[in-house]
Protein backbone atom coordinates (compact mmCIF):
# COMPACT_ATOMS: atom_id res chain seq x y z
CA UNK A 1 -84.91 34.54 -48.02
CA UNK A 2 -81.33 35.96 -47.53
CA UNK A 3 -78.33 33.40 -47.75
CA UNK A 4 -75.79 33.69 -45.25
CA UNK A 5 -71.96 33.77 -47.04
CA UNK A 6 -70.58 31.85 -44.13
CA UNK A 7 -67.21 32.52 -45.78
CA UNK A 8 -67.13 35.52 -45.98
CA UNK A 9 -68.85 36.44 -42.65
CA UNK A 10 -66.93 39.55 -40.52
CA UNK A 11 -66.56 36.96 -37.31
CA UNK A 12 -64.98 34.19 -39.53
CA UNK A 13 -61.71 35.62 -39.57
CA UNK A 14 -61.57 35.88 -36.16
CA UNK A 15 -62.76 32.44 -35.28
CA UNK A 16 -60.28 31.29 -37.50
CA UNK A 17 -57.73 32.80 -35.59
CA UNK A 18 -58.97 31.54 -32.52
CA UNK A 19 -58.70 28.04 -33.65
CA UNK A 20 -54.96 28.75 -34.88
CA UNK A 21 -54.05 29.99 -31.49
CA UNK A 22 -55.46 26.97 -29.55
CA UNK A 23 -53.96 24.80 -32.03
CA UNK A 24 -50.27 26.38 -31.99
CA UNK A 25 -50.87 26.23 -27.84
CA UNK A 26 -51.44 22.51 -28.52
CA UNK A 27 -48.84 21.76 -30.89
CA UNK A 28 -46.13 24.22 -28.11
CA UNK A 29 -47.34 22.08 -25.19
CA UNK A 30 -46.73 18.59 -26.84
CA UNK A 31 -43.39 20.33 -28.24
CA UNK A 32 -42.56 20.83 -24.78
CA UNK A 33 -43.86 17.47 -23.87
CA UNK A 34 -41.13 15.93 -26.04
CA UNK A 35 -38.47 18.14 -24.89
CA UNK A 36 -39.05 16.75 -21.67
CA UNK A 37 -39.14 13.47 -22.58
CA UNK A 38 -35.77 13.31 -24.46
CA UNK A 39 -32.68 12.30 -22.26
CA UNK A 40 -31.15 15.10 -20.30
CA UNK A 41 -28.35 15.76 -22.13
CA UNK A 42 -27.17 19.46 -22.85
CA UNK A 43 -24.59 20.86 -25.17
CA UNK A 44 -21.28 22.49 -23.87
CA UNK A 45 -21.23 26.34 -24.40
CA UNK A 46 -17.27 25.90 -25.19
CA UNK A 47 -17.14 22.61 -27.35
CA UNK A 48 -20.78 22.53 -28.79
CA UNK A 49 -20.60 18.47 -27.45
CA UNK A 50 -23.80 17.04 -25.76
CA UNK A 51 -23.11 15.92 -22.61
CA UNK A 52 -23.44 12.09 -21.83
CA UNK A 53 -26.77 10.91 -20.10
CA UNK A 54 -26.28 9.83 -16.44
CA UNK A 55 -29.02 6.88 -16.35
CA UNK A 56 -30.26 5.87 -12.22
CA UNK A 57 -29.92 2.33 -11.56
CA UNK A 58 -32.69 1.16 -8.87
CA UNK A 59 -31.73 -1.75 -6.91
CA UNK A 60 -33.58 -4.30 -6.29
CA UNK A 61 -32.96 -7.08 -3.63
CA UNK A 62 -32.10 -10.16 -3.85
CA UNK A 63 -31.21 -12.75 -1.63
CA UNK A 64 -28.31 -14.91 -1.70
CA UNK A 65 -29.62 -18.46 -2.14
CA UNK A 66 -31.41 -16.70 -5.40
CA UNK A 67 -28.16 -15.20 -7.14
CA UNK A 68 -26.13 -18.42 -6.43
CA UNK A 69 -29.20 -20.56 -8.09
CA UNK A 70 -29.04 -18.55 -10.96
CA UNK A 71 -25.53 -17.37 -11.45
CA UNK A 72 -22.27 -19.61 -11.43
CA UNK A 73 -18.46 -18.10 -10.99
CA UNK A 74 -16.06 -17.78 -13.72
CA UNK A 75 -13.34 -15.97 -11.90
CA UNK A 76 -12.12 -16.39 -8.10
CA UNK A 77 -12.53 -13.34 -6.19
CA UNK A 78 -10.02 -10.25 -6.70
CA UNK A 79 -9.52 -8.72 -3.10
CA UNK A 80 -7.34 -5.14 -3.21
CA UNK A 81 -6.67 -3.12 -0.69
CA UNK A 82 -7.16 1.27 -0.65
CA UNK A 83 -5.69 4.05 1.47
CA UNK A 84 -6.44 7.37 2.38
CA UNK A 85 -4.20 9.53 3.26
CA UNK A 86 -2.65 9.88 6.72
CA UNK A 87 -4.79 6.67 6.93
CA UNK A 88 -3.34 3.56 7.68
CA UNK A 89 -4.81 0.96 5.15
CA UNK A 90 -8.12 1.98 4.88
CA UNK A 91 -10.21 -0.84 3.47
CA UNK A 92 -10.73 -3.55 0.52
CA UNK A 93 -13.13 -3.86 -2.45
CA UNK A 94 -14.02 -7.19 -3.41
CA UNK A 95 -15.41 -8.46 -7.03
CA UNK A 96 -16.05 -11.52 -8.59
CA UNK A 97 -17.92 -12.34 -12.45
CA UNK A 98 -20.52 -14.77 -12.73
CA UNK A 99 -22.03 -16.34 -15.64
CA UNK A 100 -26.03 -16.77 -16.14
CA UNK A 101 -27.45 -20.28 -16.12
CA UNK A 102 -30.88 -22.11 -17.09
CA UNK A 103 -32.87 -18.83 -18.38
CA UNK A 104 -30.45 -16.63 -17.38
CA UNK A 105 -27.84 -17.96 -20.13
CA UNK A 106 -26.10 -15.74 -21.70
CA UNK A 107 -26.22 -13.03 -18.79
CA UNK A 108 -22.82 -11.97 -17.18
CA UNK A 109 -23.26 -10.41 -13.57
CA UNK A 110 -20.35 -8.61 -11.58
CA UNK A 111 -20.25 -8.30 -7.86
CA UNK A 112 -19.14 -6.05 -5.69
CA UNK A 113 -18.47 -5.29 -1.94
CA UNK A 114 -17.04 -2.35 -0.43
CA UNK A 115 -15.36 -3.00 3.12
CA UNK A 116 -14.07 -0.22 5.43
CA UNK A 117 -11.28 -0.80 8.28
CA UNK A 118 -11.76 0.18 11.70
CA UNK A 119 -9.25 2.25 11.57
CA UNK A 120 -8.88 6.41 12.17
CA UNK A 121 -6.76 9.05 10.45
CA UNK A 122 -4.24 11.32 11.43
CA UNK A 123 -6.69 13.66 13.93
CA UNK A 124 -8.28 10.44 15.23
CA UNK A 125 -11.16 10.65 13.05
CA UNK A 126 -12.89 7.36 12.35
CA UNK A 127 -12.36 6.40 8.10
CA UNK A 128 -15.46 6.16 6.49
CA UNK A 129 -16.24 5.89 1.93
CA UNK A 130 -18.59 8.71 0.53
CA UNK A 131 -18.71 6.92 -2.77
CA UNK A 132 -16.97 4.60 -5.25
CA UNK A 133 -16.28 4.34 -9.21
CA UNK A 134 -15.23 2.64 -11.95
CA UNK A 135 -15.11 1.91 -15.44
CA UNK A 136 -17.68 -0.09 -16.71
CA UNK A 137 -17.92 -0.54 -20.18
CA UNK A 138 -21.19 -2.51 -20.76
CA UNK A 139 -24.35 -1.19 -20.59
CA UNK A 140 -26.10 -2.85 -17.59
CA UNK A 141 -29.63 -5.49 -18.71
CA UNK A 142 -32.87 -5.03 -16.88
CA UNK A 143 -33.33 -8.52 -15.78
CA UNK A 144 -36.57 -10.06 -13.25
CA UNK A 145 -34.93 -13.03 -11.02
CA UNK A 146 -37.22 -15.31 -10.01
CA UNK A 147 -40.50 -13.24 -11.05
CA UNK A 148 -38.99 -10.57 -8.79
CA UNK A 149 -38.85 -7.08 -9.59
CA UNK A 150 -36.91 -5.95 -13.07
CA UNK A 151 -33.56 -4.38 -12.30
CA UNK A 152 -30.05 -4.47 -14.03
CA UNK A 153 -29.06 -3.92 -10.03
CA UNK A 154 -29.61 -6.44 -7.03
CA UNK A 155 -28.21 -5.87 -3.47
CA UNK A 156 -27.88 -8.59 -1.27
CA UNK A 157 -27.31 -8.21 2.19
CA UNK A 158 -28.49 -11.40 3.69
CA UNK A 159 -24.95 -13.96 2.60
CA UNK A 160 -22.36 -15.05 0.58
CA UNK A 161 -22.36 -14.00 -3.36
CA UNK A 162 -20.08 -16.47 -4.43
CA UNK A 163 -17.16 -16.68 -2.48
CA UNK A 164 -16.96 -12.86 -1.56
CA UNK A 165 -17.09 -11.78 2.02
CA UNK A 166 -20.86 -12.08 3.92
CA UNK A 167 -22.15 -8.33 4.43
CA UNK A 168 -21.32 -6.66 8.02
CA UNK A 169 -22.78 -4.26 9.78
CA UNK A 170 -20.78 -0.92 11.40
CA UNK A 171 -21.04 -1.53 15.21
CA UNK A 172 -24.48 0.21 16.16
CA UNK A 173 -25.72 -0.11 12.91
CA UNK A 174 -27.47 -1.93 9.90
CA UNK A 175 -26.33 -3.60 6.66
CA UNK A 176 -25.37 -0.77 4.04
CA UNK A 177 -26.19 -0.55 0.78
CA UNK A 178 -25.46 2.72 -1.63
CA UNK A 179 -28.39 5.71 -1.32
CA UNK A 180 -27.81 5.84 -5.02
CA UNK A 181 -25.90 3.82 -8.12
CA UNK A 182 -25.70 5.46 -11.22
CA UNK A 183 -23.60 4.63 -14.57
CA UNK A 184 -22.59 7.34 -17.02
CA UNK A 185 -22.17 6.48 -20.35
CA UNK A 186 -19.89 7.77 -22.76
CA UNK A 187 -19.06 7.75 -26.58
CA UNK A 188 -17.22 4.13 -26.14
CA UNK A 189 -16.94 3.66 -22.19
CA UNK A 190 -19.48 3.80 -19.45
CA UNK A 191 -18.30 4.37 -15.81
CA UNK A 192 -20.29 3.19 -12.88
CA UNK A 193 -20.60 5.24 -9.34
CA UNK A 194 -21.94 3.96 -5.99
CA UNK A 195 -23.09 6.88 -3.63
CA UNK A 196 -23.18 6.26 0.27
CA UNK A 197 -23.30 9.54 1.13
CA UNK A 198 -26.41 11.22 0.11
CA UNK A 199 -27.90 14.13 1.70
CA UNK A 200 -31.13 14.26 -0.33
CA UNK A 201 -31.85 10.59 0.82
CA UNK A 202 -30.39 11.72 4.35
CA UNK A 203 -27.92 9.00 4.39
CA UNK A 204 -24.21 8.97 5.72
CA UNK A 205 -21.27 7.02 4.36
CA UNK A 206 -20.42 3.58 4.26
CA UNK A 207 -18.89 3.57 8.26
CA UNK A 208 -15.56 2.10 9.70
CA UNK A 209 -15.92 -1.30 10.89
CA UNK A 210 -18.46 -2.12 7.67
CA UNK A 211 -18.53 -4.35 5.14
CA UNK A 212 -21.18 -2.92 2.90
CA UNK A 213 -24.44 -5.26 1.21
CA UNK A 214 -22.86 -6.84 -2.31
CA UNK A 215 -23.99 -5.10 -5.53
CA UNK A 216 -24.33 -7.21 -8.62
CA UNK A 217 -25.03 -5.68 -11.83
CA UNK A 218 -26.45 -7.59 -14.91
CA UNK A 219 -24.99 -7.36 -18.19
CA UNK A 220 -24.67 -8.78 -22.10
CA UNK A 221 -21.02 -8.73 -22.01
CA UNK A 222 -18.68 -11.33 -20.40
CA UNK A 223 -15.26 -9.96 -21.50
CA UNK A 224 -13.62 -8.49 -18.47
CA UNK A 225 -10.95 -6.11 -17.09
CA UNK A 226 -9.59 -4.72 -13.89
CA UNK A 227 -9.63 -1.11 -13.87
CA UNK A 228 -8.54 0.63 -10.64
CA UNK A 229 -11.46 2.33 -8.46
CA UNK A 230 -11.48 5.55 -7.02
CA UNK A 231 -12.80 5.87 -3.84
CA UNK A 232 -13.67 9.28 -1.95
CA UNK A 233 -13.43 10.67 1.65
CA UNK A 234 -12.37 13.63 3.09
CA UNK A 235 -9.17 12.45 2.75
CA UNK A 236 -8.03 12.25 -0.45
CA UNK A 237 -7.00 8.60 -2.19
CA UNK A 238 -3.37 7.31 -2.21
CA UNK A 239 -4.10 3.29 -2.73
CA UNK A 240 -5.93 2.20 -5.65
CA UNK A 241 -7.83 -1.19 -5.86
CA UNK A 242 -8.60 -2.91 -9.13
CA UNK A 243 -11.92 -4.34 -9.62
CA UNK A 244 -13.44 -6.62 -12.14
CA UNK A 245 -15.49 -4.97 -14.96
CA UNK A 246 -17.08 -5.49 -18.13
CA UNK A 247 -14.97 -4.11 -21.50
CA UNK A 248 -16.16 -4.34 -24.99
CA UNK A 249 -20.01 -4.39 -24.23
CA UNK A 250 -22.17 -2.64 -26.23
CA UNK A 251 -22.87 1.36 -24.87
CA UNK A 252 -26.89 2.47 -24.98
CA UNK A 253 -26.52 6.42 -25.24
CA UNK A 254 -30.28 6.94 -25.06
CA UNK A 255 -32.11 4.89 -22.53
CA UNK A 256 -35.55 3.66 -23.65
CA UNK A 257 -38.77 6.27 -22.69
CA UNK A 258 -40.25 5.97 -19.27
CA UNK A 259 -44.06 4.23 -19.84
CA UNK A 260 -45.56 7.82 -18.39
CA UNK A 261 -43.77 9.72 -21.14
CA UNK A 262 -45.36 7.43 -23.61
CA UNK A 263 -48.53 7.84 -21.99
CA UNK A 264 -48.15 11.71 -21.93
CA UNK A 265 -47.17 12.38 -25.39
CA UNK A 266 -49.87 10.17 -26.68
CA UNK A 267 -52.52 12.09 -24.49
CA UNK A 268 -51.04 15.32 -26.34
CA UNK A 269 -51.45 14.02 -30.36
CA UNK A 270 -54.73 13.31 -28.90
CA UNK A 271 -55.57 16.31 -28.42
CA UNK A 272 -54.59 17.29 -31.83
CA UNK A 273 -56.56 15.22 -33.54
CA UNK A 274 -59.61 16.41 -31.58
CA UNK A 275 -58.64 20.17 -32.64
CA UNK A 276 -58.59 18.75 -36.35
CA UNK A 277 -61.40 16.64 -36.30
CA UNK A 278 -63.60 19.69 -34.86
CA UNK A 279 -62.22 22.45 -36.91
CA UNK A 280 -63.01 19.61 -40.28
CA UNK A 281 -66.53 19.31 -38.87
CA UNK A 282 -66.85 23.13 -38.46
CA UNK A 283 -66.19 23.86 -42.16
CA UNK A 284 -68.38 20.85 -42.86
CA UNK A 285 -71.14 22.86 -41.83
């Protein structure tokens, strides 16, 4: 009877080598995984500085009867005026702050509204806002009101947040809310941007004659500042408003991994593990 040296046999080599290759393919796909999975930030060919992490903000409604349940004023509305230029006064922005009651203790929220005149500029055509932003230096709390969905975000477009203005609609139109909100933050500050115009989502800016849905975003931090807004159109800014906003607050670089990610990356050490526990079993044998 003629033993086998399974060691030493002229495939083995090979096989091994197979096995290495569909491991390293493995262990390159989950290192890709991860890649994709970390926050999109990329380092500057000229400084060598990662670039911050612009985090999406989905909305969520709300209704007003809700908010004012659950959120009580600490400041009286600031109204301020902005102007384009060869615009005659163009619009206001409106913001209040509100603190959290009940379960929401603890919570600050700040409201906003963006309002646009009925007015024209110097070739007679009708002022309109492509987008809005601010400092905000807090990062904004995921928050469910009233077992609704979880957002740091609400719009409300249906009354009165507070004492600022009720929503309007643009003759011929709907209630507008942004396409998109977004807040970038940075090593110590955050800034906060509300996009109207949005030609992805196939949505035009906030029109003359509107006064737009109010946006209320959640946060941990209740000490507040007024730092002036810039607001976009064709024609560029000459009026700035001041707007209520968070300073202080604490500023989340790295936002948490989406559940899918988790899912995905745990699917891939799976996999490696099975490639272990097979290749263990093979020499087993």
């Amino acid at each position: 009877m003629t033993v086998r040296n399974v060691t030493n046999h002229p495939d083995q080599p090979w096989k091994i080598a197979r096995m290495n290759k569909f491991t390293f393919a493995l262990a390159l796909g989950a290192g890709l995984v991860l890649s994709l999975a970390a926050p999109t930030a990329q380092a500057d060919s000229m400084t060598g500085n990662a670039s911050p992490v612009v985090q999406a903000l989905a909305p969520a409604n709300l209704t007003a009867a809700q908010f004012n349940q659950d959120f009580t004023a600490t400041t009286g509305v600031l109204t301020n005026t902005y102007t384009f230029m060869n615009t005659p006064t163009s619009g206001v922005v409106e913001s209040q702050v509100f603190q959290g009651t009940g379960a929401y203790s603890g919570l600050t929220a700040y409201a906003y509204q963006f309002g646009v005149k009925n007015v024209a500029d110097s070739t007679g055509t009708a002022t309109s806002v492509n987008s809005a932003s601010l400092q905000f230096n807090a990062t904004p709390v995921p928050v469910s009101l009233n077992g609704g969905s979880n957002s740091s975000v609400f719009v409300v477009t249906d009354g009165q947040v507070g004492q600022i203005s009720v929503p309007q609609a643009a003759p011929g139109s709907t209630v507008q809310v942004p396409a998109s909100i977004a807040w970038q933050p940075g090593t110590n500050t955050g800034s906060l941007t509300f996009q109207y115009l949005d030609a992805t989502a196939n949505t035009g800016p906030l029109q003359a004659g509107a006064t737009g849905g109010t946006i209320v975003v959640i946060t941990n931090d209740k000490s507040t500042t007024m730092p002036f807004v810039s607001i976009q159109n064709a024609d560029p800014q000459v009026g700035y408003p001041q707007a209520y906003a968070p300073t202080g607050g604490t500023i989340d670089q790295v936002p948490a991994p989406e559940p899918a990610t988790i899912i995905g990356w745990t699917g891939v050490l799976g996999a490696l593990a099975l490639v272990h526990r097979a290749r263990r079993n093979r020499k087993a044998a």
